[in-house]
Protein backbone atom coordinates (compact mmCIF):
# COMPACT_ATOMS: atom_id res chain seq x y z
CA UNK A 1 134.42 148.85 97.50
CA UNK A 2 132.90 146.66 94.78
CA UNK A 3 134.06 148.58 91.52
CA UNK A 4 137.37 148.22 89.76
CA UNK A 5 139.28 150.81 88.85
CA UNK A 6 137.41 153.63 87.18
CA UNK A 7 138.45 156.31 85.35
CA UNK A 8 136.39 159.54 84.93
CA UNK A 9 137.10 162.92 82.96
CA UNK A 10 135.51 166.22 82.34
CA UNK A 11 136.44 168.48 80.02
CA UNK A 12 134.89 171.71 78.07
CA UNK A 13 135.64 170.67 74.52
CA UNK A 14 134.73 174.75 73.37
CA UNK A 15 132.44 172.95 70.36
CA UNK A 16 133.12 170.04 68.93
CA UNK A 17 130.68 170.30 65.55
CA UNK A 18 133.47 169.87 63.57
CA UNK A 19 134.26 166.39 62.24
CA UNK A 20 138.13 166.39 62.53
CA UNK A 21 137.99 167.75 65.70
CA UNK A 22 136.17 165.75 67.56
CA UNK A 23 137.61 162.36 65.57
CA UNK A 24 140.55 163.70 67.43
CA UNK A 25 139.32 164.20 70.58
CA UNK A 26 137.65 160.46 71.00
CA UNK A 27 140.66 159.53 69.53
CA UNK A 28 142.33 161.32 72.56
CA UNK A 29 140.07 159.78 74.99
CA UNK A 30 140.40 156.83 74.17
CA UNK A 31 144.19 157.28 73.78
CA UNK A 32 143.78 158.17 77.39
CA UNK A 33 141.70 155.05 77.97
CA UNK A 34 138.97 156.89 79.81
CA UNK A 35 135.40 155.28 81.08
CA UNK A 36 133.22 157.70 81.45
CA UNK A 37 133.57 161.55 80.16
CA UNK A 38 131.54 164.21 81.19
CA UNK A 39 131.89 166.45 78.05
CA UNK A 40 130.35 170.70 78.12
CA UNK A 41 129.53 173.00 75.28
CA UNK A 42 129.43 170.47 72.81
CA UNK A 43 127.44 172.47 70.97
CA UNK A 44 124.96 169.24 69.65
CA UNK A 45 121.82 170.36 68.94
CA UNK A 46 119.34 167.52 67.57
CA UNK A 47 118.60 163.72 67.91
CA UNK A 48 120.12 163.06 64.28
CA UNK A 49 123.23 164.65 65.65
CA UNK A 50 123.73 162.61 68.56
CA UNK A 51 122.77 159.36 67.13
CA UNK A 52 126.16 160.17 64.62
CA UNK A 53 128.27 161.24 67.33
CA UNK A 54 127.87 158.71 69.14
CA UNK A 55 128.45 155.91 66.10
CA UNK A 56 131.50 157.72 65.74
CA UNK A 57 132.30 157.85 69.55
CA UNK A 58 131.75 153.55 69.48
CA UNK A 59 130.18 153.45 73.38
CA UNK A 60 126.41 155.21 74.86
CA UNK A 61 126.02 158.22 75.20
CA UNK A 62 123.79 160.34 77.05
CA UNK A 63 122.92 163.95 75.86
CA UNK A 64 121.70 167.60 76.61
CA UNK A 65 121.00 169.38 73.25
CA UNK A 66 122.30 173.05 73.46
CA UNK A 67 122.54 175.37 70.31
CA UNK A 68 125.15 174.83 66.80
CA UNK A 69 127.45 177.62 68.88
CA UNK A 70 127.05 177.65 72.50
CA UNK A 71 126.14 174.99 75.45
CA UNK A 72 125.14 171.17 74.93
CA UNK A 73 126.33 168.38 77.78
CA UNK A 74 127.18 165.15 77.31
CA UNK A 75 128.08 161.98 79.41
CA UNK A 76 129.63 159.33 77.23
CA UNK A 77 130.92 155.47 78.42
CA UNK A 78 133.46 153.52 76.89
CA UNK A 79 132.26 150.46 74.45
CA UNK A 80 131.97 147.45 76.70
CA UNK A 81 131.02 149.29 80.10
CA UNK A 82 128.95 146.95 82.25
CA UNK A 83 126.40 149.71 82.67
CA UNK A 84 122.69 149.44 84.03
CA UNK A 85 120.77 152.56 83.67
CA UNK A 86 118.18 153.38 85.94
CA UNK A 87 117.32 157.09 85.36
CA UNK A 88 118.23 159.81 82.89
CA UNK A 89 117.26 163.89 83.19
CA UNK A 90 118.52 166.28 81.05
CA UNK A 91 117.12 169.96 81.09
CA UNK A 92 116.13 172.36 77.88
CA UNK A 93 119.04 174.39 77.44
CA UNK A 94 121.95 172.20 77.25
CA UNK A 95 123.30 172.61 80.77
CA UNK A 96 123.02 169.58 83.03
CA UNK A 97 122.31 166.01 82.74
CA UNK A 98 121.37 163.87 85.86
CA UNK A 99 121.92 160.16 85.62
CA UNK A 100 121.59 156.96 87.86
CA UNK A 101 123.44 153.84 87.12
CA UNK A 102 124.41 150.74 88.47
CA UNK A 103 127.68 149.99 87.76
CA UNK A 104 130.01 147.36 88.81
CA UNK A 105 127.35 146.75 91.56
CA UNK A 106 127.54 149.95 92.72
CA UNK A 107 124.92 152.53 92.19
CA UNK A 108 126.17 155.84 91.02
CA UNK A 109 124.13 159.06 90.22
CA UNK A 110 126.38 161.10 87.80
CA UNK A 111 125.81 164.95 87.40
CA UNK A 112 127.05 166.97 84.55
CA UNK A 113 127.18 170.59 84.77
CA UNK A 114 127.58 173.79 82.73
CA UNK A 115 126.78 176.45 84.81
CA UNK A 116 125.95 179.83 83.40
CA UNK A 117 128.61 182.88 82.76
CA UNK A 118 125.82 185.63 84.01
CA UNK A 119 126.26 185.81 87.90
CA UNK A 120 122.49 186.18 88.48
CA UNK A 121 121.70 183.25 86.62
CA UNK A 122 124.24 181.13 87.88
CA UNK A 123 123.46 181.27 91.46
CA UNK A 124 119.66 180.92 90.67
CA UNK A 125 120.37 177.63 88.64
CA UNK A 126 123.06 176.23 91.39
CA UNK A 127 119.87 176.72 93.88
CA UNK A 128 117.92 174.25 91.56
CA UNK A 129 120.29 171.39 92.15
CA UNK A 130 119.27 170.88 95.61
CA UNK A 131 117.15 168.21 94.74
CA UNK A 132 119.70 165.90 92.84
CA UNK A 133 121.78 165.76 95.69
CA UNK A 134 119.05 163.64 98.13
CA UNK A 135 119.53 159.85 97.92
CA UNK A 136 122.08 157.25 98.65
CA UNK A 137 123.36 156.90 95.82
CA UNK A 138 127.17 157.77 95.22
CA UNK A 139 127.40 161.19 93.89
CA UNK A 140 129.81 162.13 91.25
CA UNK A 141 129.33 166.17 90.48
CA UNK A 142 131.37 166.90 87.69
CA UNK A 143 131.61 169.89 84.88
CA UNK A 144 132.69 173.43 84.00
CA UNK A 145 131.05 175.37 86.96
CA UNK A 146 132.26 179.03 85.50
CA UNK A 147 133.25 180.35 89.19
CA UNK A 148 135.83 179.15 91.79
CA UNK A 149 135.59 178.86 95.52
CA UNK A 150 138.74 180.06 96.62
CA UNK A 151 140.49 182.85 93.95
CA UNK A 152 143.60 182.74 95.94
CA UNK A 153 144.55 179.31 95.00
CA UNK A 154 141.97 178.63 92.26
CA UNK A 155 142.49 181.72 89.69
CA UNK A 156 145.54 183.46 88.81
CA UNK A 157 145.60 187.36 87.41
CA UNK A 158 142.52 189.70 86.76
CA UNK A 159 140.20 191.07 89.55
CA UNK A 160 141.11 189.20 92.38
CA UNK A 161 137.42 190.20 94.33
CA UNK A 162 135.83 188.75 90.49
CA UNK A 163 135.29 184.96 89.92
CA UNK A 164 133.71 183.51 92.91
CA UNK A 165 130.31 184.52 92.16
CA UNK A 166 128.10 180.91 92.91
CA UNK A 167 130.92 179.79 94.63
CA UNK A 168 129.33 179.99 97.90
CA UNK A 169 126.49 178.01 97.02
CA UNK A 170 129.37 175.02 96.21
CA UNK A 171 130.94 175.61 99.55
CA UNK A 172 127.21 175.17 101.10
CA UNK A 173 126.49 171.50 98.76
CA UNK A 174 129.99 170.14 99.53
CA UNK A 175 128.91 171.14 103.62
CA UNK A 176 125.62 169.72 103.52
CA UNK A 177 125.73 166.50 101.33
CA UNK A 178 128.75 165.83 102.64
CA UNK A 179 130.89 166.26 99.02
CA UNK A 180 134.86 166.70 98.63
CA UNK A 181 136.23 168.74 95.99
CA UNK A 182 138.35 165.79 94.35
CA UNK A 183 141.28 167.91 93.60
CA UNK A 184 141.86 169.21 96.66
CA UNK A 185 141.53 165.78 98.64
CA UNK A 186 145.48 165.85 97.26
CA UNK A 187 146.59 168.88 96.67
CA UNK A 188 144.97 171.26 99.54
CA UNK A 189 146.58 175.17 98.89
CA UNK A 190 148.53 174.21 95.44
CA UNK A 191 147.31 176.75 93.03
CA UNK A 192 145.90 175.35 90.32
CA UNK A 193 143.45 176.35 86.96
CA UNK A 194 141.95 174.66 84.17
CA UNK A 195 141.04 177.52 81.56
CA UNK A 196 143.71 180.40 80.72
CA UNK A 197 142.11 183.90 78.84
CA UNK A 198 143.24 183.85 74.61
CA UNK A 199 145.73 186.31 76.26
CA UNK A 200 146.77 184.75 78.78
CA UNK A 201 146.06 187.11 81.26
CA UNK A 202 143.80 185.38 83.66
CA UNK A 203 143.37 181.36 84.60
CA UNK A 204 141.43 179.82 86.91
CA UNK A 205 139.94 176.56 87.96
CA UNK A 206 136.67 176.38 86.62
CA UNK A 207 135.88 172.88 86.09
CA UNK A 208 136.04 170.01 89.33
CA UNK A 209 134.71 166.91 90.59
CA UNK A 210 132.75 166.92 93.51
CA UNK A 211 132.01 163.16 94.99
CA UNK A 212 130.72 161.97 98.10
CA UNK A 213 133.08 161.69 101.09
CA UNK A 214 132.95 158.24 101.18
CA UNK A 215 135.09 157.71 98.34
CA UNK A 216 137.49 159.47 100.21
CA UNK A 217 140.45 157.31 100.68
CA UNK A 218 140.09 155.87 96.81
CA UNK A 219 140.09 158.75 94.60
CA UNK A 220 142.42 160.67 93.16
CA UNK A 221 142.39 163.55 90.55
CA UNK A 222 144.57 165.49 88.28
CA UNK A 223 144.73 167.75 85.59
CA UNK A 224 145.48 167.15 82.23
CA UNK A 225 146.16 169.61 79.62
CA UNK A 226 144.05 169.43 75.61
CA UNK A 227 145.61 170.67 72.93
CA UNK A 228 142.01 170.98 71.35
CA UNK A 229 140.53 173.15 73.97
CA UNK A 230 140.97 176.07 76.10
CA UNK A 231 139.76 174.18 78.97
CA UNK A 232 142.42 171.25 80.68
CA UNK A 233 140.69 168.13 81.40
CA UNK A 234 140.29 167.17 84.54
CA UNK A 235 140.74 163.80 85.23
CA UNK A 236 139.02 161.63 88.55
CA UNK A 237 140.32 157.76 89.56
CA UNK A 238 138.51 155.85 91.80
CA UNK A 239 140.39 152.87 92.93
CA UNK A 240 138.85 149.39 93.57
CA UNK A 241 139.11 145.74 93.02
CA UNK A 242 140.44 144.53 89.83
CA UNK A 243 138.31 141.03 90.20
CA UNK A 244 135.92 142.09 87.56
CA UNK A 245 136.23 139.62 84.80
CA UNK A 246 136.25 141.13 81.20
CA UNK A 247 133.94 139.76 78.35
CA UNK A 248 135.24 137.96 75.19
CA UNK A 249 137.54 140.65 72.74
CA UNK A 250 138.54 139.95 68.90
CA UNK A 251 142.58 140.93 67.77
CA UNK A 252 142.79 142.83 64.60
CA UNK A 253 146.18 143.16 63.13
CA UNK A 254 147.03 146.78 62.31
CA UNK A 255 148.47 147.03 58.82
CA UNK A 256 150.48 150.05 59.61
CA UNK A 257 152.99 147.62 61.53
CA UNK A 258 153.70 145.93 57.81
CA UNK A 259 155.59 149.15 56.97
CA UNK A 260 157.16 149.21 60.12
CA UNK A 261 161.73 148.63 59.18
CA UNK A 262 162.02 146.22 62.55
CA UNK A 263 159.06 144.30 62.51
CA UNK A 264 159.92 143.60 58.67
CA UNK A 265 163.39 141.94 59.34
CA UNK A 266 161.73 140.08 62.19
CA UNK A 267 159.55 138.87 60.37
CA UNK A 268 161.94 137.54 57.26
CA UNK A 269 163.97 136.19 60.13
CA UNK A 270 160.81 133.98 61.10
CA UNK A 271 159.59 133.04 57.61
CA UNK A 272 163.68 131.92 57.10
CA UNK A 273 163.32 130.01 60.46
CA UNK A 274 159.89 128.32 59.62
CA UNK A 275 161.12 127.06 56.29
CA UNK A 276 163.96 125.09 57.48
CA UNK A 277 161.26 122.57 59.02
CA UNK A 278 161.92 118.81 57.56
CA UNK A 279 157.95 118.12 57.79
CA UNK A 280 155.61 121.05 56.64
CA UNK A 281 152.26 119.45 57.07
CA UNK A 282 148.54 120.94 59.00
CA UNK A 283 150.75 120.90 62.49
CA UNK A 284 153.36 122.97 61.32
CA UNK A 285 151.66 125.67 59.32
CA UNK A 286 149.27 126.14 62.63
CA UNK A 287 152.44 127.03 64.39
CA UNK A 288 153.71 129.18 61.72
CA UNK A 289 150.29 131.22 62.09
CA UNK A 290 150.78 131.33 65.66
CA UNK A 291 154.42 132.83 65.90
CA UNK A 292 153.35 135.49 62.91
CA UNK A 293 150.63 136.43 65.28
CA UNK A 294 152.66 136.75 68.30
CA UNK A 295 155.33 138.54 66.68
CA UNK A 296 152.48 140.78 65.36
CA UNK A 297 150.86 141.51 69.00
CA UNK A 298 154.44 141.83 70.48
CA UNK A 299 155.73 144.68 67.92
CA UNK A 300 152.45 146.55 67.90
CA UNK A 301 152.82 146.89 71.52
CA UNK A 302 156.39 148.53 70.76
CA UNK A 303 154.45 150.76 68.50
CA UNK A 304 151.64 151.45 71.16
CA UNK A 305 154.00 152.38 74.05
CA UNK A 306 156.01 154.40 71.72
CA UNK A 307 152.37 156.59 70.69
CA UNK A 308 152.06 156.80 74.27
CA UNK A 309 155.66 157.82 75.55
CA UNK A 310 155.16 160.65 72.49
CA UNK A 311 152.22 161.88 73.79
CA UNK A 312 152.53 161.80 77.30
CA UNK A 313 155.81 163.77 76.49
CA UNK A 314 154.20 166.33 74.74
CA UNK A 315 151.61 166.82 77.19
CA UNK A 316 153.91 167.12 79.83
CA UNK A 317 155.74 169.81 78.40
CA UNK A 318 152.72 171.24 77.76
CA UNK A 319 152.01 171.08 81.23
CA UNK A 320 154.70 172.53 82.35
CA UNK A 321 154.77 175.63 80.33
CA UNK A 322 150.90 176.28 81.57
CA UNK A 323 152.25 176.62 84.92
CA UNK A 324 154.91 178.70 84.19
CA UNK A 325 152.11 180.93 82.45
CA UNK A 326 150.14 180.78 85.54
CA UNK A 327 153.07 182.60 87.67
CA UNK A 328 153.80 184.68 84.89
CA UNK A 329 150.67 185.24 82.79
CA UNK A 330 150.75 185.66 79.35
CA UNK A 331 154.24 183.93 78.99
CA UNK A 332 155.34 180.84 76.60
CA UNK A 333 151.97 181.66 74.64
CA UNK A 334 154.09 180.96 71.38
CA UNK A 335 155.53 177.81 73.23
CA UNK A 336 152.20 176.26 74.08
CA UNK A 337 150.32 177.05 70.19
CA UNK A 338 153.06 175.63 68.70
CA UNK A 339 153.00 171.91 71.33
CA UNK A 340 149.05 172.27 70.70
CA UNK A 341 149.67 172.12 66.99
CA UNK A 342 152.37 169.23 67.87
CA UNK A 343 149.72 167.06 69.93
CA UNK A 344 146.94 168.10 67.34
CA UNK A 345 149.37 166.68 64.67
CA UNK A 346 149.93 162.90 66.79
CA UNK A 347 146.03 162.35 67.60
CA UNK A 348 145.37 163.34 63.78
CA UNK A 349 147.97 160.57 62.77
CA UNK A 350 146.09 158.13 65.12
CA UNK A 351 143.00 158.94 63.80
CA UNK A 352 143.60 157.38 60.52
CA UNK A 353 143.77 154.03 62.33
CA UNK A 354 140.39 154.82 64.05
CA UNK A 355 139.10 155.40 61.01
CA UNK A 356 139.57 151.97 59.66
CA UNK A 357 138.20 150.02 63.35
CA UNK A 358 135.22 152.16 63.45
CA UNK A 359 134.86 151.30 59.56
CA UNK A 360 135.23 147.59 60.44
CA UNK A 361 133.00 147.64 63.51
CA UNK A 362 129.87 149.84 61.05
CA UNK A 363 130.16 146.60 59.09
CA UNK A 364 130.05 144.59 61.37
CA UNK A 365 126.82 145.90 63.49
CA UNK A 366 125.14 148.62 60.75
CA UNK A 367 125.48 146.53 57.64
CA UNK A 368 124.16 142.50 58.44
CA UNK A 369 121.79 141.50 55.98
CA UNK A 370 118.77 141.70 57.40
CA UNK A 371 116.18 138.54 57.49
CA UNK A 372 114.17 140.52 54.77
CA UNK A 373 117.41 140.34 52.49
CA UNK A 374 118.41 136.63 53.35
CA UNK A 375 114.62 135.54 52.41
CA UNK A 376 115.02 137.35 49.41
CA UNK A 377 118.18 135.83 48.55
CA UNK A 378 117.02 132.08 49.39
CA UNK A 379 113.78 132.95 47.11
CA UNK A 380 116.34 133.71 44.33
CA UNK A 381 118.00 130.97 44.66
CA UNK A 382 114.62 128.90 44.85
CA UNK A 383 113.45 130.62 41.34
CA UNK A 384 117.31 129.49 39.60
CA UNK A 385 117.14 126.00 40.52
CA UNK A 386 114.97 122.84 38.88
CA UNK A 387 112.78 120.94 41.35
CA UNK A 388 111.15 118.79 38.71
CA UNK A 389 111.80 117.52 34.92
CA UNK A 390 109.26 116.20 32.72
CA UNK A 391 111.19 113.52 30.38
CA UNK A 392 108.85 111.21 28.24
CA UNK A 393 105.45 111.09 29.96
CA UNK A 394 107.85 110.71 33.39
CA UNK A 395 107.90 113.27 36.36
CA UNK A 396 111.62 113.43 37.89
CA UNK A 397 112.09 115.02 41.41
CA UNK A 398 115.20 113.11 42.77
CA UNK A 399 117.67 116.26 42.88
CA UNK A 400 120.54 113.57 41.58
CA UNK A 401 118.21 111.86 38.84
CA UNK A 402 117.87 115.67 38.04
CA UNK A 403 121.49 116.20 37.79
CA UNK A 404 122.50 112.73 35.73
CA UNK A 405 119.29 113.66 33.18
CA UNK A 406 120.83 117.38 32.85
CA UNK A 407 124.25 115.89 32.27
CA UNK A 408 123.43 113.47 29.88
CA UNK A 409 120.65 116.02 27.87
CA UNK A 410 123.17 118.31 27.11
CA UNK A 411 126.79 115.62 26.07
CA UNK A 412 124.59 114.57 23.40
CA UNK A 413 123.33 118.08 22.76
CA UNK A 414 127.38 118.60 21.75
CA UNK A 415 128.24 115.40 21.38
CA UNK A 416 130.40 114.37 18.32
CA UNK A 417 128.47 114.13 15.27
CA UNK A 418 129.31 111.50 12.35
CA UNK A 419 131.40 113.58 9.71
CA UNK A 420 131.51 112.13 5.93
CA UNK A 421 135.01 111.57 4.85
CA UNK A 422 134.49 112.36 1.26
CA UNK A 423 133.29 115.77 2.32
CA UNK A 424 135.82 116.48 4.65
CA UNK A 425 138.83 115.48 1.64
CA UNK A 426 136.82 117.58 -0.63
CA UNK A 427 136.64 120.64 1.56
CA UNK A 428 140.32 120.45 2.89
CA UNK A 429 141.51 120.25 -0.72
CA UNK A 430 140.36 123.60 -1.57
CA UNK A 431 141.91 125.34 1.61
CA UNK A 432 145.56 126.73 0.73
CA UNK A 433 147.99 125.28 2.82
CA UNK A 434 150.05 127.23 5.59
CA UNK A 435 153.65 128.39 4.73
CA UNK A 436 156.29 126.02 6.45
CA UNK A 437 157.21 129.30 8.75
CA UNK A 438 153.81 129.26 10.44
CA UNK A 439 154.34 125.96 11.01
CA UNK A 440 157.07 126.12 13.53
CA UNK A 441 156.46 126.58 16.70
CA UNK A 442 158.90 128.07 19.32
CA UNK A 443 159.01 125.57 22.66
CA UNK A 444 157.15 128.19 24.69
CA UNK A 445 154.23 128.38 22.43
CA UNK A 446 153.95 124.71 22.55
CA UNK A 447 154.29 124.65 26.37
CA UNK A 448 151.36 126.86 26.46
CA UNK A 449 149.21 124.64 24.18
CA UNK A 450 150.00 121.80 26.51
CA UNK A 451 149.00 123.31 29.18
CA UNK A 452 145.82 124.39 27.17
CA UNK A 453 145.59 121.43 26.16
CA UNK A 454 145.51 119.60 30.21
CA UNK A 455 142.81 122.62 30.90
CA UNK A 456 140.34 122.18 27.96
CA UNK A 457 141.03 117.97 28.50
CA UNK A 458 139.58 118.17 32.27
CA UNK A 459 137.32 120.70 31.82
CA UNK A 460 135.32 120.22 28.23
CA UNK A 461 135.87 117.15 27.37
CA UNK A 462 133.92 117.04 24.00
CA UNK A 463 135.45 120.01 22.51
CA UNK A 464 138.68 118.31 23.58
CA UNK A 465 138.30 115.30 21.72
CA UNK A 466 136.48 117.39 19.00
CA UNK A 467 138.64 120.21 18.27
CA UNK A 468 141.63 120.49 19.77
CA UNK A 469 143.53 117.38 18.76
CA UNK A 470 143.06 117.41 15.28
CA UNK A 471 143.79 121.23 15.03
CA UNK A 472 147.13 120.77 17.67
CA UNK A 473 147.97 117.45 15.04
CA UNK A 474 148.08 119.97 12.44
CA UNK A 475 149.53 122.82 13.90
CA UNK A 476 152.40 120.63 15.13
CA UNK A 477 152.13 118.30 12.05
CA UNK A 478 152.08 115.43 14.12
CA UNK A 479 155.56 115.00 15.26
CA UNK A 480 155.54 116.44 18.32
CA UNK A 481 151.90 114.84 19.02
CA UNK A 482 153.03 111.33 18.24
C-alpha cells in the first residue's frame, strides 16, 4: 500500500456554534493527532461561517451547510496534509458530503453521512447513495447513520425490534460494493455503542466506518469516548509505509515551560555551567543557544507526555464506566458528568496555548503587508528624503555630497558665535551669586554629570563645547574640572 499511516475519525459533535466548544474540540483533535475528521451536526450554516471555522481549525476544510440548530457535515484535514482534490459534492440540507482525493498516491473517495432520524426518510435517502459507491476509487463511508444493523450486539436497552430501520439497506452496500464494517473487522459479536439516551436508558452504535475490503488486513478501528458530545468518536487507522518524507517545520518555544519548578533549576544549573567557560566569544554563545534550546525541546516533551498520560487516563476511565452503563443502563451517570467536566477542564487548559499558535500563525499568513502597503511605504520614504540641493547657482545629486553639504549647513547654523568679553563681565556682575551649599555636590551627582557629560561630548558636540563646560566649571568651581 502506498500511504503511511493514516488516521481517520468521525464523530457527531451535537453543535459546535459555540466558540469555546469547539476551540476545545480541535484542540482535542489535534490532541489526538487526527488527519482527517468526518465531523455531523455541526450546525454551520453560511460561507462566512466556515471560512472562520476553519481559520480557527488551521487545515481545509470541506463543508455541508445545515441550519444554526440541527444538521451541517463537515470533512476537515490536518494543516500540512499532502492532499490533491479532485471532486467535491455536498447536498442542500447538511447531510452528506462526497469527496475524491489523491492522497499519498492513493486515490480515495471519502463519504460523510448524517442520515435522517424519520425511518421513511432515511431509507429513501440511503437508496440515493447508490451512485457514490461505483468507481475504483478506495471508499471510506463514514458518519452517524441513526440505525444499527444488528441490535443484539449494536444497541443496548429500549425496544429491542426498534433501531434497525435502514439498516438493511447497509447490509445490501457492504454485500454489493464489497465494504467491511471497520469495527467489526476486530471485534465480530462484542457489543458495542457510540451514543447513550440523556438517561441513560438506551445506547447503541450509530456511527461506523465502512471501507472497501481491500484495506482489509491494514485497518483497524476503535472507539473513543468525548467529553463534549453525546456521541463517542469513532476512530479508523489504516496502516502503511512510513517512507513519506515530511516538509520543512519551525520550533516555537512554549512560554508556559518558563514557569515550570524543574525546568527552572535545570536551567540555572546550565547558565552556572556555561559561565565557567575560560573563552566566551561568537563559538561559545552559539553553543549556549543550542543547549538552552535542547533543554527547552527535551522538558516540553516531559510536559507533552504528561498532557497526554492525563488525558488518556481520563478517557479511559471514562471508557470504562460507559461500558459498565451499557450492561447496566442508566448507572455511573454522576460518575461520567463529573470525568466529562474533568476532560472538559484539561482541553480548556490546552486551549490557552492554541490560542497563542493560531495567534502567531494569523500573523504570519492574514497580516503580511501587502505590495499595495510596501509601495506606499517606499513612496514615503521617497517624499522624506533629498535627491537634489541647490547651493550657489550649483545642482548637487551625489547622495554623500548631499550628506557632507547638510552636515556642514547646519554646524555653522549652531556653531559658536564670537561673545564680547566686556558684555559678558558686565552681565555676570549683576547676577547674585549661589550660596556655598548649592555649590557642593555629593559624588553621585557628579558621577551623573560625567556621565552626562561623555553622552552630550559624543553626541552634540557644539553644545558640548558651548554649554556644558563652562556651566560644569562653575557648578564644580573648577576643582574637580581641573
Amino acid at each position: 500500500m502506498a500511504h503511511t499511516n493514516l488516521r481517520v475519525c468521525s464523530l457527531n459533535v451535537n453543535g459546535m456554534r459555540d466558540h469555546s466548544k469547539r476551540a476545545q474540540l480541535f484542540t482535542w483533535f489535534k490532541a489526538k493527532k487526527f488527519d482527517i475528521v468526518f465531523l455531523q451536526e455541526t450546525h454551520c450554516k453560511s460561507y462566512s461561517d466556515s471560512k472562520l471555522w476553519e481559520k480557527e481549525w488551521g487545515g481545509k476544510c470541506f463543508w455541508s451547510f445545515g441550519g444554526s440548530r440541527s444538521r451541517g457535515t463537515c470533512i476537515m484535514f490536518r494543516d500540512g496534509l499532502p492532499l490533491n482534490k479532485h471532486m467535491f459534492h455536498y447536498d442542500a440540507v447538511g447531510r452528506l458530503i462526497v469527496l475524491d482525493i489523491n492522497l499519498y498516491g492513493c486515490s480515495y473517495r471519502f463519504i460523510n453521512v448524517y442520515a435522517p432520524n424519520n425511518h421513511a426518510e432515511r431509507i429513501q435517502w440511503f437508496n440515493e447513495l447508490h451512485r457514490w459507491f461505483i468507481g475504483d476509487k478506495i471508499l471510506i463511508l463514514g458518519g452517524d447513520f441513526n440505525c444499527v444493523e444488528n441490535t443484539g450486539i449494536d444497541k443496548v436497552g429500549g425496544n429491542d425490534a426498534y433501531g434497525d430501520v435502514g439498516g438493511s439497506v447497509l447490509g445490501s452496500f457492504r454485500n454489493n460494493y464489497r465494504l467491511v464494517d471497520a469495527y467489526r473487522v476486530s471485534a465480530p459479536r462484542d457489543i458495542a455503542t457510540t451514543w447513550t439516551s440523556a438517561d441513560g436508558s438506551v445506547a447503541c452504535r450509530l456511527d461506523r466506518f465502512y471501507v472497501s475490503s481491500s484495506l482489509k488486513s491494514s485497518l483497524s478501528a476503535c472507539m473513543i469516548p468525548c467529553a463534549l458530545s453525546d456521541h463517542s468518536a469513532v476512530e479508523l487507522t489504516l496502516t502503511g509505509n512510513n517512507n513519506v518524507n515530511k516538509g520543512p517545520s519551525y520550533w516555537k518555544c512554549n512560554l508556559k515551560i518558563l514557569s515550570d519548578l524543574d525546568f527552572v533549576a535545570d536551567l540555572e544549573f546550565l547558565c552556572s555551567d556555561c559561565m565557567q567557560a575560560d573563552t566566551k566569544n561568537a563559538a561559545w554563545w552559539e553553543n549556549c543557544k543550542y543547549r538552552f534550546k535542547r533543554l527547552i525541546i527535551l522538558h516540553a516533551c516531559r510536559l507533552a507526555h504528561n498532557y497526554r498520560s492525563k488525558l488518556n487516563a481520563l478517557e479511559a476511565e471514562l471508557r470504562d464506566l460507559q461500558l459498565q452503563a451499557v450492561s447496566n443502563p442508566g448507572s455511573n451517570k454522576e460518575q461520567i458528568k463529573i470525568l466529562k467536566e474533568n476532560i472538559s477542564d484539561v482541553l480548556r487548559e490546552k486551549f490557552d496555548g492554541a490560542k497563542i499558535r493560531s495567534r502567531a500563525k494569523y500573523l504570519d499568513t492574514e497580516e503580511t503587508p501587502s505590495s499595495y502597503f510596501l509601495r506606499r511605504e517606499k513612496q514615503n520614504a521617497a517624499k522624506s528624503s533629498i535627491n537634489e540641493l541647490l547651493i550657489d547657482g550649483s545642482i548637487i545629486r551625489d547622495s554623500a555630497d548631499i550628506v557632507q553639504a547638510c552636515h556642514k549647513y547646519y554646524a555653522e547654523l549652531y556653531g559658536a558665535e564670537t561673545v564680547d568679553a566686556d558684555e559678558m563681565k558686565q552681565f555676570l556682575d549683576l547676577v547674585d551669586p549661589l550660596p556655598s551649599s548649592v555649590l557642593k555636590l555629593q559624588s553621585k551627582n557628579v558621577q551623573q554629570l560625567l556621565i552626562a557629560w561623555k553622552i552630550i561630548k559624543h553626541l552634540a558636540p557644539t553644545v558640548y563645547q558651548r554649554n556644558f563646560i563652562p556651566n560644569f566649571s562653575i557648578c564644580t568651581q573648577g576643582d574637580l574640572w581641573t
